[in-house]
Every structure is written in structure tokens, then in C-alpha cells.
Protein backbone atom coordinates (compact mmCIF):
# COMPACT_ATOMS: atom_id res chain seq x y z
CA UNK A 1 4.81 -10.22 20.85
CA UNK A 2 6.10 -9.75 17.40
CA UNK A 3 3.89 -8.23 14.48
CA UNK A 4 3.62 -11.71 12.94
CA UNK A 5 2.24 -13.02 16.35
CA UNK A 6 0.04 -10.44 16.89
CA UNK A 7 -1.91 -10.50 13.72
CA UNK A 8 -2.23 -14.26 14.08
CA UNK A 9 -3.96 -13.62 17.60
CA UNK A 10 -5.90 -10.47 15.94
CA UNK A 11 -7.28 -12.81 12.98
CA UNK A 12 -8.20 -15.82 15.73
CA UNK A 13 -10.33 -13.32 17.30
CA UNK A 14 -12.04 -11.48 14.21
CA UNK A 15 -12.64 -15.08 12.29
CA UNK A 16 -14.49 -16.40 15.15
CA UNK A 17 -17.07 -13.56 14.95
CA UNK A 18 -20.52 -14.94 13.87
CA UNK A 19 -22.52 -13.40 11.40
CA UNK A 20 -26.10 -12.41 13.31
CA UNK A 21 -27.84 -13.07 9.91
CA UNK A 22 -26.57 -16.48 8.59
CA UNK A 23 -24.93 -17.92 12.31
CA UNK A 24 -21.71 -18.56 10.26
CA UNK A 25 -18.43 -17.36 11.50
CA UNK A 26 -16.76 -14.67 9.68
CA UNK A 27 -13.90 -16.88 8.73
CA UNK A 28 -16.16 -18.89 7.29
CA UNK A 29 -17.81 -16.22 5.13
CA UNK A 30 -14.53 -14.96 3.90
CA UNK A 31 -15.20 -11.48 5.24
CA UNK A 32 -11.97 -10.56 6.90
CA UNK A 33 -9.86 -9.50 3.29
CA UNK A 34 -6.65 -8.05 5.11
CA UNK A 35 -5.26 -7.11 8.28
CA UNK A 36 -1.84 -5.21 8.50
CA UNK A 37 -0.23 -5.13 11.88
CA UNK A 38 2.36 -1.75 12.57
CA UNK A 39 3.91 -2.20 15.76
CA UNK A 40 0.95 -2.19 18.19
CA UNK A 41 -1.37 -0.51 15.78
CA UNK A 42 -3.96 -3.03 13.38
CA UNK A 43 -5.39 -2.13 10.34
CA UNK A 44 -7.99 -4.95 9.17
CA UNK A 45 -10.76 -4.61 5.93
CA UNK A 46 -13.43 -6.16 5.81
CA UNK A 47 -16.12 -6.50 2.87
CA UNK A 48 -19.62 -7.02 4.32
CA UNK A 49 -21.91 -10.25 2.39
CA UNK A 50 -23.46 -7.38 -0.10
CA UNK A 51 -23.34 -4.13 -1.31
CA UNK A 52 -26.25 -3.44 0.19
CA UNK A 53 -25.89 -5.25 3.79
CA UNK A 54 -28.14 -3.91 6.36
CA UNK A 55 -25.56 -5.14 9.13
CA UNK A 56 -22.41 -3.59 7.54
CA UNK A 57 -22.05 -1.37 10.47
CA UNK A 58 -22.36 -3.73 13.41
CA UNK A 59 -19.89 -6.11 11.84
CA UNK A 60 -17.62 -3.45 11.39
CA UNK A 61 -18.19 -2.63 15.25
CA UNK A 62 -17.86 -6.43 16.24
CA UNK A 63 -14.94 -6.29 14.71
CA UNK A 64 -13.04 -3.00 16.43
CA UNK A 65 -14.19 -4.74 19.88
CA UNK A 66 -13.23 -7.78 19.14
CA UNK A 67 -9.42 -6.61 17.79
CA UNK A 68 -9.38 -4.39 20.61
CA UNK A 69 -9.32 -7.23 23.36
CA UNK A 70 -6.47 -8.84 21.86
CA UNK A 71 -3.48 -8.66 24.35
CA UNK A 72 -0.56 -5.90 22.99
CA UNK A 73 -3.49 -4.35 20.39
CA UNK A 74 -3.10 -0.70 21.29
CA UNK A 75 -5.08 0.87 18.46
CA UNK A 76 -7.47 -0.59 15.37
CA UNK A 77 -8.44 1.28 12.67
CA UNK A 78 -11.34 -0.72 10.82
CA UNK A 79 -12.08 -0.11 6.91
CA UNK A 80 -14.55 -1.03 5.19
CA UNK A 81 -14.69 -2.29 1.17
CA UNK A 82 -17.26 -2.99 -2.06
CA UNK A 83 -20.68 -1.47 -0.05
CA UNK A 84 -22.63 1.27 -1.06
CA UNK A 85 -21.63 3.09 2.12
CA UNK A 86 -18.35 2.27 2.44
CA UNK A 87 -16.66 5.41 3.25
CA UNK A 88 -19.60 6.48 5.60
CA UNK A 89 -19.18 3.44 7.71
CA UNK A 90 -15.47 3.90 7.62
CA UNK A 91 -15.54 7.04 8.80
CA UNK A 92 -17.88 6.23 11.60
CA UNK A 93 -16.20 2.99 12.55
CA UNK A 94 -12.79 5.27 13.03
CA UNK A 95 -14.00 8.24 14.60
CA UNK A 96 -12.59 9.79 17.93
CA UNK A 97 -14.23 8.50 20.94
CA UNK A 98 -13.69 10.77 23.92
């Protein structure tokens, strides 16, 4: 599967994530901003609906699991942009599960 391929198959998966608060898909809520695909490794931000979002987390978590289960995705690193706790969650969303 080329890099082109995959992060078409990666962003099918991500965009069809619903938002638990508004039952709107991510695509639809523009909250996917990037995703960069490196051989078999994805990168993909994501800005939650505020600064403030109480949820930030747990879309950033829907996310990872729902890259991860794309076919040829051997490793996602999720980041997370423009909320208060940005770097917190990014750090949490990345960290090394035994």
C-alpha cells in the first residue's frame, strides 16, 4: 500500500468518528487538520471543538484506535492543537504502553 493509499484509508477511518457531544462525524466538524503518513508510521492533528473541550482526550483516543485498525498502520502518533491542554493530552495520547 503506498503512503498516498494509506493516508486515504487512515482519513476514511478518523472522519467517520462521531462526536459523543453533537452526533456529527468528525469530518463533518472539520476536526482532523493534518495527517502525515512515513512509511507505515501516521502522524494525524487534530484540534478539539474548543479550547476548553471537556472530551479533548477521548477524541484524541478514538482517534489512535481508530488509525490503529487500519490495515499496514504500524504506529500513530496523535497530536493535539489550539486547547488549553494541548501538550498534556499529547503527551498522554503518545505515551508508551507496555
Amino acid at each position: 500500500m503506498s503512503a498516498e493509499e494509506l493516508e486515504k484509508a487512515v482519513r476514511e477511518a478518523v472522519n467517520k468518528l462521531i462526536d459523543p457531544e453533537t452526533g456529527f462525524t468528525f469530518g463533518e466538524m472539520g476536526i482532523i487538520k493534518e495527517i502525515k503518513v512515513q512509511g507505515r508510521s501516521v502522524e494525524i492533528v487534530y484540534k478539539p471543538t474548543s479550547p476548553f473541550c471537556p472530551m479533548a482526550l477521548r477524541l484524541g483516543l478514538d482517534i489512535r484506535r481508530a488509525a490503529e485498525a487500519v490495515e499496514g498502520v504500524e504506529s500513530v502518533r496523535v497530536v493535539c492543537v489550539d486547547h488549553v491542554m494541548a501538550d498534556a493530552i499529547t503527551r498522554v495520547l503518545n505515551r508508551r504502553r507496555g
